[in-house]
PDB file of N, CA and C in Angstrom:
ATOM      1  N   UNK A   1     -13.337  11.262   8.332  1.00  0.00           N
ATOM      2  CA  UNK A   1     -12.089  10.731   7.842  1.00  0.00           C
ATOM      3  C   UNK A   1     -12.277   9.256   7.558  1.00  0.00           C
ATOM      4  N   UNK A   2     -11.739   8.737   6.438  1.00  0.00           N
ATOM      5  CA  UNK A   2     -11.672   7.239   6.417  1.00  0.00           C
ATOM      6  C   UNK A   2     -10.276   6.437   6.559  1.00  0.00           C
ATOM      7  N   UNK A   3     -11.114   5.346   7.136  1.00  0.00           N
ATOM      8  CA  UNK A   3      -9.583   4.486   7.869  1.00  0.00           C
ATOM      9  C   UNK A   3     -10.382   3.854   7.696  1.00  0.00           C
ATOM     10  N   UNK A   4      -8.902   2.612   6.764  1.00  0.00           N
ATOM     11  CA  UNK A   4      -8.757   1.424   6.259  1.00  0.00           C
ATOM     12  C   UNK A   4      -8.584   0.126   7.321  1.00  0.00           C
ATOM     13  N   UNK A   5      -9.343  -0.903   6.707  1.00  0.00           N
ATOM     14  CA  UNK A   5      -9.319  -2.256   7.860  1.00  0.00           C
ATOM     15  C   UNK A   5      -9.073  -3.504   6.388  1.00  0.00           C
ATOM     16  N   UNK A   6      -8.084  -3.987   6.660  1.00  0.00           N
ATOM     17  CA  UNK A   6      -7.885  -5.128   5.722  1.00  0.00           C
ATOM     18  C   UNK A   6      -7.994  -6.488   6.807  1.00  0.00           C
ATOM     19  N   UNK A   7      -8.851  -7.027   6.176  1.00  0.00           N
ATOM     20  CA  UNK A   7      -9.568  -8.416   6.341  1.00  0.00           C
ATOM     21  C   UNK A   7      -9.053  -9.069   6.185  1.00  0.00           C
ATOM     22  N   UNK A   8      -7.957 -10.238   6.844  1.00  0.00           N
ATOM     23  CA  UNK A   8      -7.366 -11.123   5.740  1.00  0.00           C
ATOM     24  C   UNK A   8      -8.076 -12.892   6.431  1.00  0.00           C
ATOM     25  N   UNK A   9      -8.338 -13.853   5.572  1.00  0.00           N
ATOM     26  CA  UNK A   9      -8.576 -15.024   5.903  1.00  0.00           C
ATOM     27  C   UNK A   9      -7.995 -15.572   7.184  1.00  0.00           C
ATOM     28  N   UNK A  10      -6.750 -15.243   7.356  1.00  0.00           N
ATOM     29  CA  UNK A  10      -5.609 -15.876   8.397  1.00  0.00           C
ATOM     30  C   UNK A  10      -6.193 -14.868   9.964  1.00  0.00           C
ATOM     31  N   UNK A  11      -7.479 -14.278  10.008  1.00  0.00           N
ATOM     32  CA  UNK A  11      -8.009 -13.644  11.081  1.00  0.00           C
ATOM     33  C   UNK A  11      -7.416 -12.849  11.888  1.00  0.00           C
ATOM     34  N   UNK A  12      -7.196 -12.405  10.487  1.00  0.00           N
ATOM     35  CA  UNK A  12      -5.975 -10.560  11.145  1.00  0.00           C
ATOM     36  C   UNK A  12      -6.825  -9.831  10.447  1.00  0.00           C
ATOM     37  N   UNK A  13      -6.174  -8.630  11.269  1.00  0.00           N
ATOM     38  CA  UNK A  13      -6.971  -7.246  10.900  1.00  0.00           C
ATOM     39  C   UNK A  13      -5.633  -6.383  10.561  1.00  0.00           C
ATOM     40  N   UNK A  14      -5.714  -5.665   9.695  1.00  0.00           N
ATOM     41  CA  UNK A  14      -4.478  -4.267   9.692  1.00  0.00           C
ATOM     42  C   UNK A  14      -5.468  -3.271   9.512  1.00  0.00           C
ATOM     43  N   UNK A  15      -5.364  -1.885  10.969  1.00  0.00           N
ATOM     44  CA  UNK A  15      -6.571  -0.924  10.410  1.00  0.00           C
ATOM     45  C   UNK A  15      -5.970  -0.020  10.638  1.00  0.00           C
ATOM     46  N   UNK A  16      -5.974   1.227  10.277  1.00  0.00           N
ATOM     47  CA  UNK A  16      -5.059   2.244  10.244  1.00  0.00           C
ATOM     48  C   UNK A  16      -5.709   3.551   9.520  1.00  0.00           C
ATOM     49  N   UNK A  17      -5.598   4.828  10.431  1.00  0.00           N
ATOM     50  CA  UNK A  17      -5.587   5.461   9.773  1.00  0.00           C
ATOM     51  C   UNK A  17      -5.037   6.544   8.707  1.00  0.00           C
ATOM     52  N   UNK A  18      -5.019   7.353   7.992  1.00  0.00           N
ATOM     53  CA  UNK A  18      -3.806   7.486   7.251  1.00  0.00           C
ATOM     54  C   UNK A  18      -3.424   9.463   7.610  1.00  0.00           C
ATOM     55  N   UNK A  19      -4.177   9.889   8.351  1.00  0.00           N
ATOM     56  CA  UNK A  19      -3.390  10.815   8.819  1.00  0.00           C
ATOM     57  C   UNK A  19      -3.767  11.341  10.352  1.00  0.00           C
ATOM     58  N   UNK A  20      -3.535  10.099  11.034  1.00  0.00           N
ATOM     59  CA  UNK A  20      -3.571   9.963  12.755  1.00  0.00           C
ATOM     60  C   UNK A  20      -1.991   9.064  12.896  1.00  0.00           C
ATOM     61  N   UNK A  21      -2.173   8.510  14.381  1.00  0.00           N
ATOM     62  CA  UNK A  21      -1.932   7.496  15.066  1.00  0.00           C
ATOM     63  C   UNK A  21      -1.817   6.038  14.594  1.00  0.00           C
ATOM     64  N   UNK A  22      -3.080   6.035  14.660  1.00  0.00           N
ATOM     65  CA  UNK A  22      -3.754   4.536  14.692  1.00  0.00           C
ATOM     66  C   UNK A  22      -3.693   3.877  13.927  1.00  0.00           C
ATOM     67  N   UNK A  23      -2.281   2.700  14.382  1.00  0.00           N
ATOM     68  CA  UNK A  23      -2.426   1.798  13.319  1.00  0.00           C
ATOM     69  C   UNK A  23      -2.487   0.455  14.254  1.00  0.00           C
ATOM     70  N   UNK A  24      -3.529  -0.398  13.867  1.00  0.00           N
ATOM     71  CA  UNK A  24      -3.713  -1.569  14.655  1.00  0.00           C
ATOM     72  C   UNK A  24      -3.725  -2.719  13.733  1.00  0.00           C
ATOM     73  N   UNK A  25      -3.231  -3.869  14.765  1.00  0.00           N
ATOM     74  CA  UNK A  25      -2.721  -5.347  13.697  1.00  0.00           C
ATOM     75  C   UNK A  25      -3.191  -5.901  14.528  1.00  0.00           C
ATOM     76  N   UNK A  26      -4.258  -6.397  14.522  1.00  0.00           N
ATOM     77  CA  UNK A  26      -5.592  -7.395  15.075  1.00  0.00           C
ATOM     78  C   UNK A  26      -5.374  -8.660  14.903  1.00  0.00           C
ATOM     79  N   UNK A  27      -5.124  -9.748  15.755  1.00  0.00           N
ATOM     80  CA  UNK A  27      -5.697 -11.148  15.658  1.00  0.00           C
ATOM     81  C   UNK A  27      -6.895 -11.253  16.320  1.00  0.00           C
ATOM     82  N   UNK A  28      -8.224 -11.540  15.399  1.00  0.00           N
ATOM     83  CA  UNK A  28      -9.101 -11.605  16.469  1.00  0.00           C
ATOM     84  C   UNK A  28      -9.323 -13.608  16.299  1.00  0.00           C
ATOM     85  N   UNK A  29     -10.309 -13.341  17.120  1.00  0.00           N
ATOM     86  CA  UNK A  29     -11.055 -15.014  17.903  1.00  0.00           C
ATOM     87  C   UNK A  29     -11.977 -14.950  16.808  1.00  0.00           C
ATOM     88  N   UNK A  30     -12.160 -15.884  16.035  1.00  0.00           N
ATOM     89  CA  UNK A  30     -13.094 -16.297  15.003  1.00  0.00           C
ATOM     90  C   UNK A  30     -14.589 -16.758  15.660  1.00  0.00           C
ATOM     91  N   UNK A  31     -14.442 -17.286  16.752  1.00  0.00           N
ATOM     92  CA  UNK A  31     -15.175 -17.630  17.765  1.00  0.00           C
ATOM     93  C   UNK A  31     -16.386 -16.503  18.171  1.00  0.00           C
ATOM     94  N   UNK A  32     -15.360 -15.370  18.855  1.00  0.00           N
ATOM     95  CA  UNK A  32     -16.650 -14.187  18.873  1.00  0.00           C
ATOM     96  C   UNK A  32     -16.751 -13.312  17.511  1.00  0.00           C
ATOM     97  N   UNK A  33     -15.956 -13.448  16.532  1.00  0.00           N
ATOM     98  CA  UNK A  33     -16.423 -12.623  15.494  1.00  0.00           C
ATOM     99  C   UNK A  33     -17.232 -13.176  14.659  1.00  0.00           C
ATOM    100  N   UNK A  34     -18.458 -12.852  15.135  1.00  0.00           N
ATOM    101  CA  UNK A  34     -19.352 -13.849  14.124  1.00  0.00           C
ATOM    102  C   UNK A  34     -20.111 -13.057  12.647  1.00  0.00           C
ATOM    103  N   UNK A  35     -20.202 -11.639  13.029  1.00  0.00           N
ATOM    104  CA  UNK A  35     -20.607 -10.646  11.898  1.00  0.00           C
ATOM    105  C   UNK A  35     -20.276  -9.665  11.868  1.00  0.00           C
ATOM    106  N   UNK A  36     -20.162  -8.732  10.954  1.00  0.00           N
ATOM    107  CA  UNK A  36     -19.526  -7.399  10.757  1.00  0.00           C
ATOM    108  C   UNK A  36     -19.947  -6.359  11.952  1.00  0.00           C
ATOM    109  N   UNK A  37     -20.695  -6.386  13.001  1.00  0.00           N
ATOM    110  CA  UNK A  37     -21.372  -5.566  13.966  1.00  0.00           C
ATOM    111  C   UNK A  37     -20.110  -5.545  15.152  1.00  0.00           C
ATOM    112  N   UNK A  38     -20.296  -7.524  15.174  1.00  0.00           N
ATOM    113  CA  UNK A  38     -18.790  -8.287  16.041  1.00  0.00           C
ATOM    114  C   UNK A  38     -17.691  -7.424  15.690  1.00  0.00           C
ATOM    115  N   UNK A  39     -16.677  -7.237  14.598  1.00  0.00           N
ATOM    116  CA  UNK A  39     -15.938  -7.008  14.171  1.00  0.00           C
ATOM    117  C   UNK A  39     -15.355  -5.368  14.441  1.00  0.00           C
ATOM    118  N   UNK A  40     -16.825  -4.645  14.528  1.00  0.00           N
ATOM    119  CA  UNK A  40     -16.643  -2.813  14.422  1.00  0.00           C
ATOM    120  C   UNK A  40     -16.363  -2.868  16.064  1.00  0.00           C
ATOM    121  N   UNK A  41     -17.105  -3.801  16.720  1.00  0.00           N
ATOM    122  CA  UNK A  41     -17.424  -3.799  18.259  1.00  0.00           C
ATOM    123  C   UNK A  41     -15.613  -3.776  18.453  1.00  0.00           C
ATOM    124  N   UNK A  42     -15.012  -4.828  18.254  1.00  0.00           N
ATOM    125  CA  UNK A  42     -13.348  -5.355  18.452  1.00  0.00           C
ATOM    126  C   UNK A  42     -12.209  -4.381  17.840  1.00  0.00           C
ATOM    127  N   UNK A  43     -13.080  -3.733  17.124  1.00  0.00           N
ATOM    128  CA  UNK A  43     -11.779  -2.617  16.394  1.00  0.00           C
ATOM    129  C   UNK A  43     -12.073  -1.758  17.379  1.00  0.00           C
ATOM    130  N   UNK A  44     -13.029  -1.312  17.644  1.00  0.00           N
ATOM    131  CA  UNK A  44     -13.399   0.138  18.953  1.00  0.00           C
ATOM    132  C   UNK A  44     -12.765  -0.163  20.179  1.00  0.00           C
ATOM    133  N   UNK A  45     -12.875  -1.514  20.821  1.00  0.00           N
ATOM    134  CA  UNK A  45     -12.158  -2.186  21.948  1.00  0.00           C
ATOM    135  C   UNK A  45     -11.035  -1.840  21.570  1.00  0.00           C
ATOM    136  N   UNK A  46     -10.364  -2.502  20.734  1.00  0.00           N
ATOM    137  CA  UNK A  46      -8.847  -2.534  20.660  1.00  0.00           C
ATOM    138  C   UNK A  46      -8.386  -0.902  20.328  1.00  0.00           C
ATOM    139  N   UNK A  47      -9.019   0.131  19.734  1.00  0.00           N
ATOM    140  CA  UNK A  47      -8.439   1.375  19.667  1.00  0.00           C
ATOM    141  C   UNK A  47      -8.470   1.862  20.806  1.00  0.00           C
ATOM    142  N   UNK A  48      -9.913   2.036  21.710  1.00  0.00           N
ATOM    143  CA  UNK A  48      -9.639   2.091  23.043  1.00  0.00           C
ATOM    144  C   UNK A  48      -8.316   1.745  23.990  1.00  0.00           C
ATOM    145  N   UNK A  49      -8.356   0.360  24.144  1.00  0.00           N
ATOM    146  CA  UNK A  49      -7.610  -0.409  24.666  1.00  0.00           C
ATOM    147  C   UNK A  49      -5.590  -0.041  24.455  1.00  0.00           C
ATOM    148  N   UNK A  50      -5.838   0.549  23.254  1.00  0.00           N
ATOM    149  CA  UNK A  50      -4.163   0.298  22.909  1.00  0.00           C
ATOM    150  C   UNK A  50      -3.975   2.068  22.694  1.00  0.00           C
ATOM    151  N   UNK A  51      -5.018   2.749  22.658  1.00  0.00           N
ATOM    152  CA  UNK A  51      -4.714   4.587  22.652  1.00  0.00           C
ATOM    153  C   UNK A  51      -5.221   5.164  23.194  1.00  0.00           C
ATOM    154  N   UNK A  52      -6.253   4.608  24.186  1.00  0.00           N
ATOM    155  CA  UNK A  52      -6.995   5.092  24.849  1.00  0.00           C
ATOM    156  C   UNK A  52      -7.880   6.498  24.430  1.00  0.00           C
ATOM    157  N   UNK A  53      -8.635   6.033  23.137  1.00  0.00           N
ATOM    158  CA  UNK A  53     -10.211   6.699  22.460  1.00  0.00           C
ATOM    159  C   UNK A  53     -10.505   6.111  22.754  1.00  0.00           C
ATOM    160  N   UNK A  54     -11.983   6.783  22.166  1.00  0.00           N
ATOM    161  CA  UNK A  54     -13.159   6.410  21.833  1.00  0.00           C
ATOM    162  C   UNK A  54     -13.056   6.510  20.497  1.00  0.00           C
ATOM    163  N   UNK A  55     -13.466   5.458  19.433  1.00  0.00           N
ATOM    164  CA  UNK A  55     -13.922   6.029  18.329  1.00  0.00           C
ATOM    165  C   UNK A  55     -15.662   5.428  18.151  1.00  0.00           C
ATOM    166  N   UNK A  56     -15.954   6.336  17.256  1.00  0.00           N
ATOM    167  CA  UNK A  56     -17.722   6.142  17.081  1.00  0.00           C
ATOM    168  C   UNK A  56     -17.594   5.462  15.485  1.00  0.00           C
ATOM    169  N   UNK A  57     -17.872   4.035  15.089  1.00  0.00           N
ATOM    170  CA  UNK A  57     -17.883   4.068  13.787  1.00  0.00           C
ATOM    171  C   UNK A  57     -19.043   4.382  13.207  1.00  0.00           C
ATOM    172  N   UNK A  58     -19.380   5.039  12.263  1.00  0.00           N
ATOM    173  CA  UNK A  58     -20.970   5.611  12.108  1.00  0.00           C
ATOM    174  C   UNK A  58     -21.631   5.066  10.570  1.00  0.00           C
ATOM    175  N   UNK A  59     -20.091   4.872   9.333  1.00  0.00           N
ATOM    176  CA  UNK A  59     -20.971   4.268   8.540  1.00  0.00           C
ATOM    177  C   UNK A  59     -19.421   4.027   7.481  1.00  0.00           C
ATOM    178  N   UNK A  60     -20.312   2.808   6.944  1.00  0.00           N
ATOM    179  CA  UNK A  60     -19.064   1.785   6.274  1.00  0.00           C
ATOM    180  C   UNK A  60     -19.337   1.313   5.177  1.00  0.00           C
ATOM    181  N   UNK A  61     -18.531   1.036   4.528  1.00  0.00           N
ATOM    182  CA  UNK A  61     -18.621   0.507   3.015  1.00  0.00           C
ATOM    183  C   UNK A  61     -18.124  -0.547   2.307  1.00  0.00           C
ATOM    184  N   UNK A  62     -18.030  -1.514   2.314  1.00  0.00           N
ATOM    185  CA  UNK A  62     -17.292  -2.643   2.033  1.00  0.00           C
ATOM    186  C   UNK A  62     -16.947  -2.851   0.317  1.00  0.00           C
ATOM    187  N   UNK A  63     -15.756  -2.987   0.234  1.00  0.00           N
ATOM    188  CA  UNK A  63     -15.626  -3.496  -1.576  1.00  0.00           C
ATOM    189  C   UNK A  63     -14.312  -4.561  -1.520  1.00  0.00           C
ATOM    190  N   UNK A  64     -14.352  -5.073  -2.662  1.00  0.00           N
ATOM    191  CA  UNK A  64     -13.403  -6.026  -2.684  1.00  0.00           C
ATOM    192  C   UNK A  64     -12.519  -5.710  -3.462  1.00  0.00           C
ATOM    193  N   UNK A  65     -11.148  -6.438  -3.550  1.00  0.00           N
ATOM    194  CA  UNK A  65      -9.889  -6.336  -4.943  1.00  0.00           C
ATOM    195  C   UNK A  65     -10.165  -7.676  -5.010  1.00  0.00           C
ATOM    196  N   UNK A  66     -10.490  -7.747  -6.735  1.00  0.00           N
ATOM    197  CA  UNK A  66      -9.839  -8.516  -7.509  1.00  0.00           C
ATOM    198  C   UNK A  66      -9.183  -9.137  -7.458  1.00  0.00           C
ATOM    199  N   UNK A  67      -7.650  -8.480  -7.157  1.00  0.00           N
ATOM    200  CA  UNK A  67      -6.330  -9.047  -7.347  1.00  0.00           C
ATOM    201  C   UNK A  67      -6.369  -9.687  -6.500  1.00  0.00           C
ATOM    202  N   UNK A  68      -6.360  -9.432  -4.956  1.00  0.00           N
ATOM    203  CA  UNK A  68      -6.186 -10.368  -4.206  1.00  0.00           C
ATOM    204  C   UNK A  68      -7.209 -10.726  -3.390  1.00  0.00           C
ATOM    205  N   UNK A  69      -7.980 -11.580  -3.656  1.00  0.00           N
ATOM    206  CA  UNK A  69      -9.498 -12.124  -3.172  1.00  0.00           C
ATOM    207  C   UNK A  69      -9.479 -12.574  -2.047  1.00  0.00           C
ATOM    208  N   UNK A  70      -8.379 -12.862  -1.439  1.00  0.00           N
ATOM    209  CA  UNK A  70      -8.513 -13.527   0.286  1.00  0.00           C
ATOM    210  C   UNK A  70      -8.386 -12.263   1.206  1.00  0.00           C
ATOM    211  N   UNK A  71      -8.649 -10.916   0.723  1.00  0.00           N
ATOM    212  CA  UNK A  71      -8.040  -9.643   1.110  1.00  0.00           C
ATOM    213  C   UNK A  71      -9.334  -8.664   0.738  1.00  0.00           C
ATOM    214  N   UNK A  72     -10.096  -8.045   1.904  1.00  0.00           N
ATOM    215  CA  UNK A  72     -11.343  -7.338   1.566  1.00  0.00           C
ATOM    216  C   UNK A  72     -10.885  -6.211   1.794  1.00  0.00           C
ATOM    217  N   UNK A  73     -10.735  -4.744   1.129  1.00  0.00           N
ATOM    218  CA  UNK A  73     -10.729  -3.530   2.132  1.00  0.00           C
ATOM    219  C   UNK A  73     -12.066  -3.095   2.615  1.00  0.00           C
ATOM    220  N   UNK A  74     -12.385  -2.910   4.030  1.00  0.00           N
ATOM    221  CA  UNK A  74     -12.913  -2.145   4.379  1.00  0.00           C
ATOM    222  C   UNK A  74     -12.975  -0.885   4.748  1.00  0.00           C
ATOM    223  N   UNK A  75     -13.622   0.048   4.366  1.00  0.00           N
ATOM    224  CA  UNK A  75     -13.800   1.453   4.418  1.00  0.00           C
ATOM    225  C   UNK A  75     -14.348   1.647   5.741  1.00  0.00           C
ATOM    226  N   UNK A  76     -14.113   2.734   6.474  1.00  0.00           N
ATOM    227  CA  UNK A  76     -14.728   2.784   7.541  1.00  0.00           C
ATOM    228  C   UNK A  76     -14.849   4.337   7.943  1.00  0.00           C
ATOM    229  N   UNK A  77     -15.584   5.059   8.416  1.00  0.00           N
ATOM    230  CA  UNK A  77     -15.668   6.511   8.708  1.00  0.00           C
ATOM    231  C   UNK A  77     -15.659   6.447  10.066  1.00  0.00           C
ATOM    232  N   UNK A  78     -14.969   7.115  10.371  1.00  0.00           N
ATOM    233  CA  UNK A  78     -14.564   6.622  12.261  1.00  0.00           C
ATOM    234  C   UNK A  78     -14.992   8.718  13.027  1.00  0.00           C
ATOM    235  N   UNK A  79     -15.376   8.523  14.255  1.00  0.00           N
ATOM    236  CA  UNK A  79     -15.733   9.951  14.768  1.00  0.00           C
ATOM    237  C   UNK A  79     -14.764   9.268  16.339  1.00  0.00           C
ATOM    238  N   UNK A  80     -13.577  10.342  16.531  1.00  0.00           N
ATOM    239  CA  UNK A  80     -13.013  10.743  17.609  1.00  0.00           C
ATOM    240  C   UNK A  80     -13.525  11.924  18.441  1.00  0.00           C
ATOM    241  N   UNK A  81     -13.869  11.747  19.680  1.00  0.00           N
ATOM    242  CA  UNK A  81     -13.884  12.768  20.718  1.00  0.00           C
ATOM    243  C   UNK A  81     -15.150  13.566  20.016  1.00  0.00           C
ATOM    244  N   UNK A  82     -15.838  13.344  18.874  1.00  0.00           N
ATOM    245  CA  UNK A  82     -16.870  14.506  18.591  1.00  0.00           C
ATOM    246  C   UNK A  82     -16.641  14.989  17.059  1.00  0.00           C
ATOM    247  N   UNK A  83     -14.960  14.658  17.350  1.00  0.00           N
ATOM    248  CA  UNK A  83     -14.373  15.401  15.803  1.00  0.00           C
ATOM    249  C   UNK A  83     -13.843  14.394  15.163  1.00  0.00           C
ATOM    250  N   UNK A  84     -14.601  14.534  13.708  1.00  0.00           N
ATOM    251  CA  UNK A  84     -13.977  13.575  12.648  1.00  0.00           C
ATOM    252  C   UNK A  84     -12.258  13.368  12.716  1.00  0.00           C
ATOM    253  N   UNK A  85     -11.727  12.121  12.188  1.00  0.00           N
ATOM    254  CA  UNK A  85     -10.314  11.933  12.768  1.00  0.00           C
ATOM    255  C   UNK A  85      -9.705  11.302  11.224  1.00  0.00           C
TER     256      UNK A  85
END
């Protein structure tokens, strides 16, 4: 399943998936997010943390809009409990 993570400059996250639960609105620490590894690490914490999964992220895709350039979507393929989510 893919679930969306929007990136925004102002060091928020909106990640969500679109036919679960999980919708998370992230402020992270710029401090420890230093690379995209940082970043998958803090979304897994915080889904943990606030729904108590596990998710496994296993493989990702990054593209940008145009329209609004301070705004990345990230793609993300997320594995719950064993079973795609």
């Amino acid at each position: 399943m893919n679930c969306l993570c929007y990136l925004m400059k102002l060091r928020k996250i909106l990640f969500y998936c679109n036919d679960s639960d999980i919708n998370i609105f992230l402020v992270y620490d710029e401090t420890r997010i230093k690379n995209i590894d940082d970043l998958i690490s803090e979304i897994s914490v915080e889904c943990q943390l606030k729904y108590g999964i596990m998710i496994n992220i296993y493989d990702m895709r990054i593209s940008y809009n145009n329209k609004y350039k301070n705004i990345s979507p990230l793609i993300i393929n997320v594995e719950r409990e064993g079973v795609g989510i």
